[in-house]
C-alpha atoms as a PDB file:
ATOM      1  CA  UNK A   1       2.961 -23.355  -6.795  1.00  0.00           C
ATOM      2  CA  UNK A   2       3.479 -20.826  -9.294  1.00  0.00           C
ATOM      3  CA  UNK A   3       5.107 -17.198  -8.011  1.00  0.00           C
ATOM      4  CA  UNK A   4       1.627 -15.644  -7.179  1.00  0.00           C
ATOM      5  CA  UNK A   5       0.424 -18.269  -5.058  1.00  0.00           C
ATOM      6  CA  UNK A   6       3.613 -18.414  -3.040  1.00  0.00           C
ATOM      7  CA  UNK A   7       2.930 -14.649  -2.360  1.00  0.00           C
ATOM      8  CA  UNK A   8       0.135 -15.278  -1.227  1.00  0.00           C
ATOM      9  CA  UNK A   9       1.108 -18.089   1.312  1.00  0.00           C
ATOM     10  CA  UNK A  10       3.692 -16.020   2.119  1.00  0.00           C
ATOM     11  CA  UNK A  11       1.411 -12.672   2.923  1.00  0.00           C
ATOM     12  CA  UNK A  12      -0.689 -15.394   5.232  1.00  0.00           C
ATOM     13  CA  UNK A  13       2.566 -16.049   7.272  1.00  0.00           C
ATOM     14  CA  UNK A  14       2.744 -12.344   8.251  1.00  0.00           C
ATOM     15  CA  UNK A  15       6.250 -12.504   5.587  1.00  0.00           C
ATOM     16  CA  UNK A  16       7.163  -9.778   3.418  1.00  0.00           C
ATOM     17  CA  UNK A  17       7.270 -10.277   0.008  1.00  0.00           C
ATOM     18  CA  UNK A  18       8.861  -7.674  -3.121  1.00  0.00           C
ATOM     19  CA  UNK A  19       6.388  -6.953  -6.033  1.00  0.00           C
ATOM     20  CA  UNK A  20       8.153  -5.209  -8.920  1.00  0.00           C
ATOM     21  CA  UNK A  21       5.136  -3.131 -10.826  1.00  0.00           C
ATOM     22  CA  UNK A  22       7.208  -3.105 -15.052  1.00  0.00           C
ATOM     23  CA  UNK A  23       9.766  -1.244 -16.776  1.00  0.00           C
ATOM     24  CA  UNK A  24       7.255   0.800 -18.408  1.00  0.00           C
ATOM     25  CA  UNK A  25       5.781   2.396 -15.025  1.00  0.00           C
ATOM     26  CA  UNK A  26       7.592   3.663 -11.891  1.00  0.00           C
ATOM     27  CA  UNK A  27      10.345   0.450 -12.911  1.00  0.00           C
ATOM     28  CA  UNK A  28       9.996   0.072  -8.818  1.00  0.00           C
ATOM     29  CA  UNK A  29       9.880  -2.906  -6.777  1.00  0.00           C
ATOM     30  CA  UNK A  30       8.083  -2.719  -2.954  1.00  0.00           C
ATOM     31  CA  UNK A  31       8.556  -4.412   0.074  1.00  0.00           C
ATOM     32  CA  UNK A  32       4.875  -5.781   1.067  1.00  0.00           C
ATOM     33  CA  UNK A  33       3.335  -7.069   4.074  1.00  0.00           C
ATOM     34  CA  UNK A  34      -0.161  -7.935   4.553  1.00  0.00           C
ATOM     35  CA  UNK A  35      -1.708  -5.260   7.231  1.00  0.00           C
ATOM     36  CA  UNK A  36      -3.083  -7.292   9.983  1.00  0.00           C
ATOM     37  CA  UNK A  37       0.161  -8.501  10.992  1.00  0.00           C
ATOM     38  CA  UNK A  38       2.367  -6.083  11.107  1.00  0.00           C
ATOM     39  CA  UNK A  39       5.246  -5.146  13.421  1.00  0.00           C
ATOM     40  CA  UNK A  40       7.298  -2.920  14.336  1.00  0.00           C
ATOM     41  CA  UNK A  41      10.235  -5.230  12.981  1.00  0.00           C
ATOM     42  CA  UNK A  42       8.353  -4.954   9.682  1.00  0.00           C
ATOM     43  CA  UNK A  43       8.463  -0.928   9.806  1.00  0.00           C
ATOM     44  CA  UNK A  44      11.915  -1.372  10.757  1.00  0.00           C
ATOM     45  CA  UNK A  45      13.094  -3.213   7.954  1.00  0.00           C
ATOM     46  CA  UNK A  46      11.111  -1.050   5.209  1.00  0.00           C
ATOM     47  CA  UNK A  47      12.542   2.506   6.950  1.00  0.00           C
ATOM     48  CA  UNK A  48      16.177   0.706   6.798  1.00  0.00           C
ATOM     49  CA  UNK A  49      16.387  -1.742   3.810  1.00  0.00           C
ATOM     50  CA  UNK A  50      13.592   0.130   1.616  1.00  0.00           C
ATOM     51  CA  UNK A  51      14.037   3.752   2.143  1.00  0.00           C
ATOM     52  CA  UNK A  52      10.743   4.855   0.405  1.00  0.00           C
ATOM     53  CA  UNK A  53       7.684   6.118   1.782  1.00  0.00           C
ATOM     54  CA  UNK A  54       5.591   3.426   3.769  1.00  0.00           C
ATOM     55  CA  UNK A  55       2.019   3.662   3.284  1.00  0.00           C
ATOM     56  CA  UNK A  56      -0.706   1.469   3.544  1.00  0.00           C
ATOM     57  CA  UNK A  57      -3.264   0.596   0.925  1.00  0.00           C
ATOM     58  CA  UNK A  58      -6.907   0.014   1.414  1.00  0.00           C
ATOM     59  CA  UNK A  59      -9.459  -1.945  -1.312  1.00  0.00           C
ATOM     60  CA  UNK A  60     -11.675   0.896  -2.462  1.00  0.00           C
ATOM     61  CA  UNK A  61     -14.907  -1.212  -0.767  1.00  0.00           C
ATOM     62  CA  UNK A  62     -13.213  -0.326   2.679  1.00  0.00           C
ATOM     63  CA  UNK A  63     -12.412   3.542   1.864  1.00  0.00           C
ATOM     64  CA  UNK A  64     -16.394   3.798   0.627  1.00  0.00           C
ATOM     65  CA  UNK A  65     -17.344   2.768   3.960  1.00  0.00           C
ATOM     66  CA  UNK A  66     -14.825   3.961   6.050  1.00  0.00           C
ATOM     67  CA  UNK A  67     -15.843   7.934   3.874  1.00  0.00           C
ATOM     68  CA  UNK A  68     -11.694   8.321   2.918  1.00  0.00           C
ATOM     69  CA  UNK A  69     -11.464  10.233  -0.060  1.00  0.00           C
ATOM     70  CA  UNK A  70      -8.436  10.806  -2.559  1.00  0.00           C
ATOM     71  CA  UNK A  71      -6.269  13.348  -1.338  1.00  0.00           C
ATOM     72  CA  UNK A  72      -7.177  15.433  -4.798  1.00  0.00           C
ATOM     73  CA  UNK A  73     -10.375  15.326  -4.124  1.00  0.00           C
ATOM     74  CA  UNK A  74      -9.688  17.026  -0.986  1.00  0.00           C
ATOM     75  CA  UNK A  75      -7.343  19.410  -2.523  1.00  0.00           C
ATOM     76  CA  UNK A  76     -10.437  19.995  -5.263  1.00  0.00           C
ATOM     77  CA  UNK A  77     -13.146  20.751  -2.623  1.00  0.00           C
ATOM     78  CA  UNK A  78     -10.738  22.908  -0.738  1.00  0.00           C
ATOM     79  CA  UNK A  79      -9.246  24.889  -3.602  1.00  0.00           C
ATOM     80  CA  UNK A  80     -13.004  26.988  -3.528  1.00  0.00           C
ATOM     81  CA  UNK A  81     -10.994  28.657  -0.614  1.00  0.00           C
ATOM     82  CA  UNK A  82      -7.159  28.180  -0.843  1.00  0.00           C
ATOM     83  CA  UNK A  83      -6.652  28.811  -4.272  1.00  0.00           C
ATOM     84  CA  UNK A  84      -3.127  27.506  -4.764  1.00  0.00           C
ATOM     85  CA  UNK A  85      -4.545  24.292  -4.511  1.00  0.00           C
ATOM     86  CA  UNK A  86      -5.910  24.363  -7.525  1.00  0.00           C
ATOM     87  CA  UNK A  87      -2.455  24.970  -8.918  1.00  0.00           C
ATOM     88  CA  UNK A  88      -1.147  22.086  -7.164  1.00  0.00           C
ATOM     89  CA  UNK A  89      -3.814  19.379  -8.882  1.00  0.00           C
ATOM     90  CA  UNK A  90      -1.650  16.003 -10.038  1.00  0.00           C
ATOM     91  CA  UNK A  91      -2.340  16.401 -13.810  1.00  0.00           C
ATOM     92  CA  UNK A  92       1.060  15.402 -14.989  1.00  0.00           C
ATOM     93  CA  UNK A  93       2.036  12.393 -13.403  1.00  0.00           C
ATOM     94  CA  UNK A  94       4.747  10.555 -16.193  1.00  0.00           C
ATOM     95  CA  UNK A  95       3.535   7.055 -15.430  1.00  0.00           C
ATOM     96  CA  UNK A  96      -0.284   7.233 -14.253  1.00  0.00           C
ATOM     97  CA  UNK A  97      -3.068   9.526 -14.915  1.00  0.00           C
ATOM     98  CA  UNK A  98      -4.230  10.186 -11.015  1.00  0.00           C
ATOM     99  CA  UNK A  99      -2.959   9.408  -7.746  1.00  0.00           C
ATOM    100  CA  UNK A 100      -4.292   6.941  -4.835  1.00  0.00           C
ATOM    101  CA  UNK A 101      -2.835   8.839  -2.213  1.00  0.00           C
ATOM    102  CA  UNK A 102      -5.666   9.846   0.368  1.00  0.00           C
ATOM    103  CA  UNK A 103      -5.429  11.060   4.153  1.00  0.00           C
ATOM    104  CA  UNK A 104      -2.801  10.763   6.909  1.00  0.00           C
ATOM    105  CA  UNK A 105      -3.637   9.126   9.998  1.00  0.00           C
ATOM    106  CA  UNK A 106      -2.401   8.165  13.632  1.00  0.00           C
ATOM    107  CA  UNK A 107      -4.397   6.104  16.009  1.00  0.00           C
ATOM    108  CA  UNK A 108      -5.009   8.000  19.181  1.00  0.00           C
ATOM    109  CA  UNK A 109      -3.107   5.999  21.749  1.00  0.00           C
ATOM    110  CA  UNK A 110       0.159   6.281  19.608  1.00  0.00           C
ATOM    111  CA  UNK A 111       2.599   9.249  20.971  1.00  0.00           C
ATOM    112  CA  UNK A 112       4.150  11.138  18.082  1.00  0.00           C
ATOM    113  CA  UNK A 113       2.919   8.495  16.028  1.00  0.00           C
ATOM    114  CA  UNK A 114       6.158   8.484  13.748  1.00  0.00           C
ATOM    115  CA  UNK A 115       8.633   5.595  15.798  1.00  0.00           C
ATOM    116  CA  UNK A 116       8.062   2.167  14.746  1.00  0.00           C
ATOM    117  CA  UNK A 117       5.704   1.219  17.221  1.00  0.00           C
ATOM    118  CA  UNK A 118       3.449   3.601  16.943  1.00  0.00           C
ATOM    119  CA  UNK A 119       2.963   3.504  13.079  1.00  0.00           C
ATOM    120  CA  UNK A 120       2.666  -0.987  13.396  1.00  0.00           C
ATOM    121  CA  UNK A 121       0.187   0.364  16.385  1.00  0.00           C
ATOM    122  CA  UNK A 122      -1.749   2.120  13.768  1.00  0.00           C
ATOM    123  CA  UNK A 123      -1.892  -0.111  11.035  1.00  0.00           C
ATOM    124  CA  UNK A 124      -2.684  -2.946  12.836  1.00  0.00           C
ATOM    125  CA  UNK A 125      -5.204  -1.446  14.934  1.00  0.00           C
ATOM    126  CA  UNK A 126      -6.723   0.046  11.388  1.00  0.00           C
ATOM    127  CA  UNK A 127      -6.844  -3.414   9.779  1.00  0.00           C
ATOM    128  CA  UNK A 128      -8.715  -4.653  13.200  1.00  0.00           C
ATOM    129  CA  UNK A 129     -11.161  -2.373  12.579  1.00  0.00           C
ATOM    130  CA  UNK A 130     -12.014  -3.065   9.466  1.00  0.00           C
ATOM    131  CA  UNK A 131     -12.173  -7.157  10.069  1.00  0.00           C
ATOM    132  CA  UNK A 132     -14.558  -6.624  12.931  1.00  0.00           C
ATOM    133  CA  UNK A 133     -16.726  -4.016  10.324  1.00  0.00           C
ATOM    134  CA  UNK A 134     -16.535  -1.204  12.583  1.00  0.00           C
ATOM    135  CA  UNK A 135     -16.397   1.704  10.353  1.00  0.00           C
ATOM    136  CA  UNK A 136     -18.694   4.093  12.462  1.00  0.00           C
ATOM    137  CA  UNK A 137     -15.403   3.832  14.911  1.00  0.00           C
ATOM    138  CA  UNK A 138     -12.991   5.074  12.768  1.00  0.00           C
ATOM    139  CA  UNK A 139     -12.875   8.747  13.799  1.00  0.00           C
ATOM    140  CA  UNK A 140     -13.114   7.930  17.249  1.00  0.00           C
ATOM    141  CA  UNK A 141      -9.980   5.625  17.094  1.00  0.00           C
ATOM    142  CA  UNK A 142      -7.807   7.641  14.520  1.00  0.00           C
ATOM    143  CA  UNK A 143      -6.882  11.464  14.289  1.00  0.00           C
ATOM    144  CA  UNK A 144      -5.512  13.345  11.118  1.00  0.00           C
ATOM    145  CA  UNK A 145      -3.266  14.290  10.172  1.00  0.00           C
ATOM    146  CA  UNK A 146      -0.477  11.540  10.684  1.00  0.00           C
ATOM    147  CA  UNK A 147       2.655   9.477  10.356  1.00  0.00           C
ATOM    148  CA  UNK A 148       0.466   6.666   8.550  1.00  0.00           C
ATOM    149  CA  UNK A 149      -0.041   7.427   4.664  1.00  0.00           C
ATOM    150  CA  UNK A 150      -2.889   5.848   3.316  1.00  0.00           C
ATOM    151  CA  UNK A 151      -3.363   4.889  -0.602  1.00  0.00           C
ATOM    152  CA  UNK A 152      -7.144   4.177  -1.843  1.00  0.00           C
ATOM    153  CA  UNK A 153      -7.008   1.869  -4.448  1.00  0.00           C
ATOM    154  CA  UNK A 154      -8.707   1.935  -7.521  1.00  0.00           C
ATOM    155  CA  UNK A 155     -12.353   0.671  -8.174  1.00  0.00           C
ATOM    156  CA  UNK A 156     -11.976  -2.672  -9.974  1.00  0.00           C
ATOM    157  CA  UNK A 157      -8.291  -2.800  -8.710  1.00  0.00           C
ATOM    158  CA  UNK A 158      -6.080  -3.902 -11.845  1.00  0.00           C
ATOM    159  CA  UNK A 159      -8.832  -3.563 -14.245  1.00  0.00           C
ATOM    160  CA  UNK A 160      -8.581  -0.378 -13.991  1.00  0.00           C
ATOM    161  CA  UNK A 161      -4.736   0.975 -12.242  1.00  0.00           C
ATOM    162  CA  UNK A 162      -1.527  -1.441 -12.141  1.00  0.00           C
ATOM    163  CA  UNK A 163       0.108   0.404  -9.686  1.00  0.00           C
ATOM    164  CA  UNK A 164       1.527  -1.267  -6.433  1.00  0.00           C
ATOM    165  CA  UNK A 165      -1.619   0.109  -4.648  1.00  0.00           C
ATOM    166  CA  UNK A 166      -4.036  -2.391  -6.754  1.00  0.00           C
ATOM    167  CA  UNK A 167      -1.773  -5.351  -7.386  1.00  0.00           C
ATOM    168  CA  UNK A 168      -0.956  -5.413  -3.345  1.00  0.00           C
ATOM    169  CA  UNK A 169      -4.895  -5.461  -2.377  1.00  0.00           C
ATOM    170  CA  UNK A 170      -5.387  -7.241  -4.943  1.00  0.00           C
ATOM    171  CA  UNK A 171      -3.069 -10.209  -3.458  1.00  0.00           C
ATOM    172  CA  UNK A 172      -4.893  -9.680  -0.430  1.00  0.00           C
ATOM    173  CA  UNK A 173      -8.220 -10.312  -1.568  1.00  0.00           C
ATOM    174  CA  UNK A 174      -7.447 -13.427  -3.118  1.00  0.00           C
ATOM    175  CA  UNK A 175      -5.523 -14.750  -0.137  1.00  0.00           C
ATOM    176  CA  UNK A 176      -8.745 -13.617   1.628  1.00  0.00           C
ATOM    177  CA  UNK A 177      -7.144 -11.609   4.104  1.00  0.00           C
ATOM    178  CA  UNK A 178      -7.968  -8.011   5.044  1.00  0.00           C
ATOM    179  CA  UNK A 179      -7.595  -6.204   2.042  1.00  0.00           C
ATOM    180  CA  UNK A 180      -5.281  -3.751   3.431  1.00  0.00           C
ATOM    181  CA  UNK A 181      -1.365  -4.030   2.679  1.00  0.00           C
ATOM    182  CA  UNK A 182       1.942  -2.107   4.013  1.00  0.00           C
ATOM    183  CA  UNK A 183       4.394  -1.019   1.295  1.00  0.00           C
ATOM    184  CA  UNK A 184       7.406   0.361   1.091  1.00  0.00           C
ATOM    185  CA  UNK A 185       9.584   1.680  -2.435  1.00  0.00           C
ATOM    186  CA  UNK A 186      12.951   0.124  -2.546  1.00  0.00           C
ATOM    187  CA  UNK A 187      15.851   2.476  -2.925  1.00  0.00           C
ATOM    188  CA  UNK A 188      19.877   2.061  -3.667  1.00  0.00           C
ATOM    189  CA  UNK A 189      22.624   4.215  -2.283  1.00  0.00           C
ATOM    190  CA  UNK A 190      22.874   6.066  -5.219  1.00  0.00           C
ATOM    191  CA  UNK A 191      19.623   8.081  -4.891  1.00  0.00           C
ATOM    192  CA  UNK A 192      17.838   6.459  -7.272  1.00  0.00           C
ATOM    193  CA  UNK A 193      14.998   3.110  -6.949  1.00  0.00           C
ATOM    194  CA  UNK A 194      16.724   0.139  -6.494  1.00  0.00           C
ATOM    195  CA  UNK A 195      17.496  -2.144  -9.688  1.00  0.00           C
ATOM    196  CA  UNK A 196      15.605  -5.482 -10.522  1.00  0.00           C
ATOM    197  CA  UNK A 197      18.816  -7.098 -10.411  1.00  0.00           C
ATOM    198  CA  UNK A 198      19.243  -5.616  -7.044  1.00  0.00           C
ATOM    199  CA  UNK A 199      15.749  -6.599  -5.570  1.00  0.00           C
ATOM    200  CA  UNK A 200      16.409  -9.818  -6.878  1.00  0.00           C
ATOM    201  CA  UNK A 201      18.961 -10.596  -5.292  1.00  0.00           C
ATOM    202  CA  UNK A 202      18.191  -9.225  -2.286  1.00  0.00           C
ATOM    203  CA  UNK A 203      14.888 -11.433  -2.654  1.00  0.00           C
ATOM    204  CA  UNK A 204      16.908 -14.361  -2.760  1.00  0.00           C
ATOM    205  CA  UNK A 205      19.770 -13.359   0.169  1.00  0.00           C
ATOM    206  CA  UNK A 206      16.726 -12.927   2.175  1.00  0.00           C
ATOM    207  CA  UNK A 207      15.096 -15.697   0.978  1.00  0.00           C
ATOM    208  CA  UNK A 208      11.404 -13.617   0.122  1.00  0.00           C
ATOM    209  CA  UNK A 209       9.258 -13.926  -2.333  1.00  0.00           C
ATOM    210  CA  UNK A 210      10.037 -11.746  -5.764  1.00  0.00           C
ATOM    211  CA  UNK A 211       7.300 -11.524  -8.751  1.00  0.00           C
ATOM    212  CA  UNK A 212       5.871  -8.990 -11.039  1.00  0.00           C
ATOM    213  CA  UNK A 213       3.206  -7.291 -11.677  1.00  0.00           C
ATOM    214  CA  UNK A 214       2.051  -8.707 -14.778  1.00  0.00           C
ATOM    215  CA  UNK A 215       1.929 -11.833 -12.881  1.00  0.00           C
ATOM    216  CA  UNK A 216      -0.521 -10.446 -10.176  1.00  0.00           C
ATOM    217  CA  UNK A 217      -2.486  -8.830 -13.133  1.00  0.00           C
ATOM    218  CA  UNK A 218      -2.463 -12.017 -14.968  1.00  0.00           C
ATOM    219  CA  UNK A 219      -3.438 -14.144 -11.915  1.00  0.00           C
ATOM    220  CA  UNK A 220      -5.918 -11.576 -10.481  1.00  0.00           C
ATOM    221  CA  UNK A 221      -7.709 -11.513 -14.219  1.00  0.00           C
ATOM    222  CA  UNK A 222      -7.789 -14.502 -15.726  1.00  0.00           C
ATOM    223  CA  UNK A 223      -8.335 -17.198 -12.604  1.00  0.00           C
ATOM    224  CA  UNK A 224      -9.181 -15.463  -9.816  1.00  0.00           C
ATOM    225  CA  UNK A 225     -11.896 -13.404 -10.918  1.00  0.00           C
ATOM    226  CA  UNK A 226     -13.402 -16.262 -12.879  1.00  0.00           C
ATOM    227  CA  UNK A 227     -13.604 -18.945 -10.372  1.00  0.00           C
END
């Protein structure tokens, strides 16, 4: 098996894997985990051996019926009356020309909705939801705002945006799970994202599966999509 298709067996195990997106874009690598079985082991380990912001990324099909906008559009609509919004539009991003960020959520049986627990609670109880279609129950099961960040991915996925959002639902599709993944930035002690060199070696002391981006890209384009 080449690297993509170990990722994917791996994502079907309820593993993470580490997806590294290039040097010419955030130069970040990600822990992944395929949605529908998370933990609260798996938060764990991203809040203490990641350190970045955990969100979790939905295929654009599921945010059209589920009604979750991008978080700019909400800052658009809402800038008619707040006004500093406006101001605060993402225009000048360094590596990307718009942002997949969209709402926060908890489900409504977590406590705080921040420990562990409660955010695996609401992730995995979000990707049930979704598999069993019922997006007319999504306001009744989640509230907003919340300790769960979600990311919308872009129509067409990596046709369109490489970022980790895409390439991670992207792997999801294909392994024909629930297109909905947990990710996590990796970050060193020094402040600053984690090396490749470092992520690679913690790939291998950990014994996970490591690829690229351009890998996913390449795999998601050129067989995947044409089978």
């Amino acid at each position: 098996m080449n690297n993509v298709e170990k990722a994917i067996e791996a994502l079907k195990r309820g593993e993470i894997i580490l997806v590294y997106d290039s040097d010419d874009r955030e130069g970040e690598t990600d822990m992944v985990v395929a949605s529908q079985f998370i933990t609260p082991e798996h938060i764990r380990r991203m809040r203490k051996d990641a350190g970045g912001l955990i969100c979790t990324a939905l295929h654009p099909d599921i945010c059209n019926k589920l009604g979750i906008p991008f978080m700019v559009d909400i800052l658009e609509f809402a800038s008619q009356k707040f006004k500093v919004l406006k101001e605060l539009y993402p225009n000048d991003i360094p590596y990307d020309e718009k942002s997949s960020f969209s709402i926060t959520i908890n489900h409504r049986k977590t406590f705080t909705g921040i420990t562990d627990k409660d955010r695996a609670f609401t992730i995995k109880k979000l990707a049930e939801l979704v598999k069993e279609e019922r997006f007319n129950d999504f306001g009744k099961e989640f509230r907003s705002p919340g300790h769960v960040t979600l990311l919308r991915a872009t129509e067409g996925l990596v046709k369109n945006r490489q970022g980790h959002t895409e390439m991670t639902v992207a792997l999801a599709e294909i392994a024909n799970l629930v297109p909905i993944t947990t990710i996590c930035e990796m970050m060193g002690d020094n402040g600053e994202a984690m090396s490749k060199n470092e992520t690679r070696k913690y790939a291998e002391k950990h014994n996970l599966v490591y690829l690229s981006g351009e890998e996913i890209i390449n795999y998601y384009l050129e067989k995947y999509l044409k089978e």
